[in-house]
N, C-alpha and C. Protein backbone atom coordinates (compact mmCIF):
# COMPACT_ATOMS: atom_id res chain seq x y z
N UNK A 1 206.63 101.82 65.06
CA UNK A 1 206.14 103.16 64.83
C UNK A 1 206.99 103.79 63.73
N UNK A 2 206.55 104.46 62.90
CA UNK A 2 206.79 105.27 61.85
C UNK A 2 207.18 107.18 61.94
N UNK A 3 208.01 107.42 61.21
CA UNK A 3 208.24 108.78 61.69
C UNK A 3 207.44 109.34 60.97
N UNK A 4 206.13 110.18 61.56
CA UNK A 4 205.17 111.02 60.44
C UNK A 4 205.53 111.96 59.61
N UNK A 5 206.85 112.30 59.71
CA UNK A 5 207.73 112.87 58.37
C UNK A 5 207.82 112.48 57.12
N UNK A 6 209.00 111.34 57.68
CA UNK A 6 208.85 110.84 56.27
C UNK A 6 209.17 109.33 56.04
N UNK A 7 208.41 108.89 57.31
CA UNK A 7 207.17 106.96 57.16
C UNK A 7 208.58 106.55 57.78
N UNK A 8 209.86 106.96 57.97
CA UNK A 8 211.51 105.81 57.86
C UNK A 8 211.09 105.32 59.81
N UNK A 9 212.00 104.57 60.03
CA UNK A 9 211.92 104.18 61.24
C UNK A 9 212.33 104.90 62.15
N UNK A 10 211.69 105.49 63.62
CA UNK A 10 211.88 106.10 64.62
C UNK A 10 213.47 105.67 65.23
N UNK A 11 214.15 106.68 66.08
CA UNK A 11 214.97 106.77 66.67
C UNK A 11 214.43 107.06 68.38
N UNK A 12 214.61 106.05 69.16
CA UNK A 12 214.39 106.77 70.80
C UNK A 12 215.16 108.34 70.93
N UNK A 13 215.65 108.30 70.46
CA UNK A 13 216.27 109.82 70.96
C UNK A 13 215.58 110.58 70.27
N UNK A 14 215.10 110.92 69.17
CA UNK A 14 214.02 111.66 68.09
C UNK A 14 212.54 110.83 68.35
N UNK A 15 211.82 110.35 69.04
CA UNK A 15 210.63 109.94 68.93
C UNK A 15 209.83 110.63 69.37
N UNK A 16 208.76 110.99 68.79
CA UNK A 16 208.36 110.21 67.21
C UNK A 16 208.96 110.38 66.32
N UNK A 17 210.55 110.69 65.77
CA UNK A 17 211.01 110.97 64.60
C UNK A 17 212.10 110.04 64.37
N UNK A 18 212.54 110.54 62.91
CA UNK A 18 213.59 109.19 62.86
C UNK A 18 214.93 110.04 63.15
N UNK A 19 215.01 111.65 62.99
CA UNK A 19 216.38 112.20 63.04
C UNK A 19 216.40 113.50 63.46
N UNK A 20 216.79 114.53 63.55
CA UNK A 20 216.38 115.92 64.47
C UNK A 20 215.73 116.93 62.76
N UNK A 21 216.62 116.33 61.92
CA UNK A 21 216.06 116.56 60.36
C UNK A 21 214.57 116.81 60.83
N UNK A 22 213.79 115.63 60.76
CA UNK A 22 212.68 115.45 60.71
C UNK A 22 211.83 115.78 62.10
N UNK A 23 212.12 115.92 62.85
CA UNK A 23 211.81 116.79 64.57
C UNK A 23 211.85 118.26 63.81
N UNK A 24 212.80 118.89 63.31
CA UNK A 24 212.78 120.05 63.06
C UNK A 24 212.06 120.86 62.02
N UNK A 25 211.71 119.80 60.78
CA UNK A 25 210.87 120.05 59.64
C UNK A 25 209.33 120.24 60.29
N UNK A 26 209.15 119.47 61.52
CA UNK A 26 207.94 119.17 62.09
C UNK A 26 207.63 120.44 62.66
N UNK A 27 208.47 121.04 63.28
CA UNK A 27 208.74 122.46 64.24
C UNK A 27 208.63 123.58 63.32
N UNK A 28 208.60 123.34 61.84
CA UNK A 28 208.88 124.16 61.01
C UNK A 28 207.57 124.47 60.54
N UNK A 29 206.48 123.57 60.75
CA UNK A 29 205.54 123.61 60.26
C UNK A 29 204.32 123.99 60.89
N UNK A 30 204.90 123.90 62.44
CA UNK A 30 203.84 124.17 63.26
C UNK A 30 204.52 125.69 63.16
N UNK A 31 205.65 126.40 63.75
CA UNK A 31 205.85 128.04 63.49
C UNK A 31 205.25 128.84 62.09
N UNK A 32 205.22 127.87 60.82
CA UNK A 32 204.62 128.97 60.02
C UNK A 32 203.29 128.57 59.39
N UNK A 33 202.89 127.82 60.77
CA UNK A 33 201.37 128.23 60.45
C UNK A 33 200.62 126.83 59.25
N UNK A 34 201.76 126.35 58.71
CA UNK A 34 201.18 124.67 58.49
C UNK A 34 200.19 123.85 59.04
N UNK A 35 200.36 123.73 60.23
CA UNK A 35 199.16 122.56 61.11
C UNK A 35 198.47 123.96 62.16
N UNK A 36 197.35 123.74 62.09
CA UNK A 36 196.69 124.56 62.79
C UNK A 36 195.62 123.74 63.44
N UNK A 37 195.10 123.70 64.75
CA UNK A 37 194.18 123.59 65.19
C UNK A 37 192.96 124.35 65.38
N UNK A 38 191.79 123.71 64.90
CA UNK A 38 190.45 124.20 64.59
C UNK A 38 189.77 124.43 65.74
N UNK A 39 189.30 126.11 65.99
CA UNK A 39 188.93 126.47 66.66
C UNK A 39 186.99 126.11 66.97
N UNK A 40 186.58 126.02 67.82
CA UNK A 40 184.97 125.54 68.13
C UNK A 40 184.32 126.78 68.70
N UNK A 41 185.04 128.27 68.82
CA UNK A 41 184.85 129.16 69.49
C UNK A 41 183.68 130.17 68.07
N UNK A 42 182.84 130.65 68.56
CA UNK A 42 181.64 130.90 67.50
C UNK A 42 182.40 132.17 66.99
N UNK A 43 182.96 133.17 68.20
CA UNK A 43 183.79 134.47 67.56
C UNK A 43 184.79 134.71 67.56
N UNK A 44 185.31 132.88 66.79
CA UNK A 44 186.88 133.53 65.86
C UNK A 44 186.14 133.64 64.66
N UNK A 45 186.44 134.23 63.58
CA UNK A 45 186.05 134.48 61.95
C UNK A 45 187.60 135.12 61.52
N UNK A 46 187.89 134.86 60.61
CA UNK A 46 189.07 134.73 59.75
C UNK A 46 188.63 136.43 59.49
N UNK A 47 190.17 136.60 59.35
CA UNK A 47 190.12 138.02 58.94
C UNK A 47 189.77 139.19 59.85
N UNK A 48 189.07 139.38 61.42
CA UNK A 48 188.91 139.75 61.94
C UNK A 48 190.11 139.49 63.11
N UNK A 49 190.61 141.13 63.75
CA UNK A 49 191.81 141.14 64.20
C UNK A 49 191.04 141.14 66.10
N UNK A 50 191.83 140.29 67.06
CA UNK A 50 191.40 140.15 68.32
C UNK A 50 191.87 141.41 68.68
N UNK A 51 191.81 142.05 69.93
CA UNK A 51 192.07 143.24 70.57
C UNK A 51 193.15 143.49 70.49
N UNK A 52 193.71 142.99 70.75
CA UNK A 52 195.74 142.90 71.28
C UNK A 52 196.12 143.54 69.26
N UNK A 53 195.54 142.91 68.38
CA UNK A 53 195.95 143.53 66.88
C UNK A 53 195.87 145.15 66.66
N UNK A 54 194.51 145.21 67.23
CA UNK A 54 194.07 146.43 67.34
C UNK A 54 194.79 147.44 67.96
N UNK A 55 194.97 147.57 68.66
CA UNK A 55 195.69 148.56 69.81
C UNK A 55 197.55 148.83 69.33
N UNK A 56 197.08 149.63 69.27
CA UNK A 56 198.93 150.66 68.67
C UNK A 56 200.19 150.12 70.06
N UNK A 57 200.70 149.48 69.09
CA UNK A 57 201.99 149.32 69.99
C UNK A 57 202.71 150.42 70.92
N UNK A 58 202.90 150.02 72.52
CA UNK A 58 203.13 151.09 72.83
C UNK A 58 204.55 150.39 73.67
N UNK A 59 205.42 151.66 73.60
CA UNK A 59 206.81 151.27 74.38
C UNK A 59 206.75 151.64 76.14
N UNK A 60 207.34 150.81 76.58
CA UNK A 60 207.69 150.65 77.97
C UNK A 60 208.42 151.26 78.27
């Protein structure tokens, strides 16, 4: 197996990765929004804010 980073050979302690380098680049990409999973839901549309956007932050 290959580290989908960057192809070098896996480490058991990092697997699927070869080093925490590359575990963490991976982590890096899913937080800003890099890999996204495609929604099948008819009313998501881009650009339109869900409820929770809408509504004025309120303090506790």
């Amino acid at each position: 197996m290959s580290c989908p980073i960057c192809d070098g050979d896996t480490q058991q302690r990092y697997r699927p990765f070869c080093s925490r380098r590359c575990a963490d680049r991976d982590l890096g990409k899913w937080l800003n929004g890099s890999y996204a999973v495609p929604s099948q839901r008819l009313d998501d549309v881009d650009g339109e804010a869900d409820e929770s956007e809408r509504e004025p932050l309120r303090s506790h």
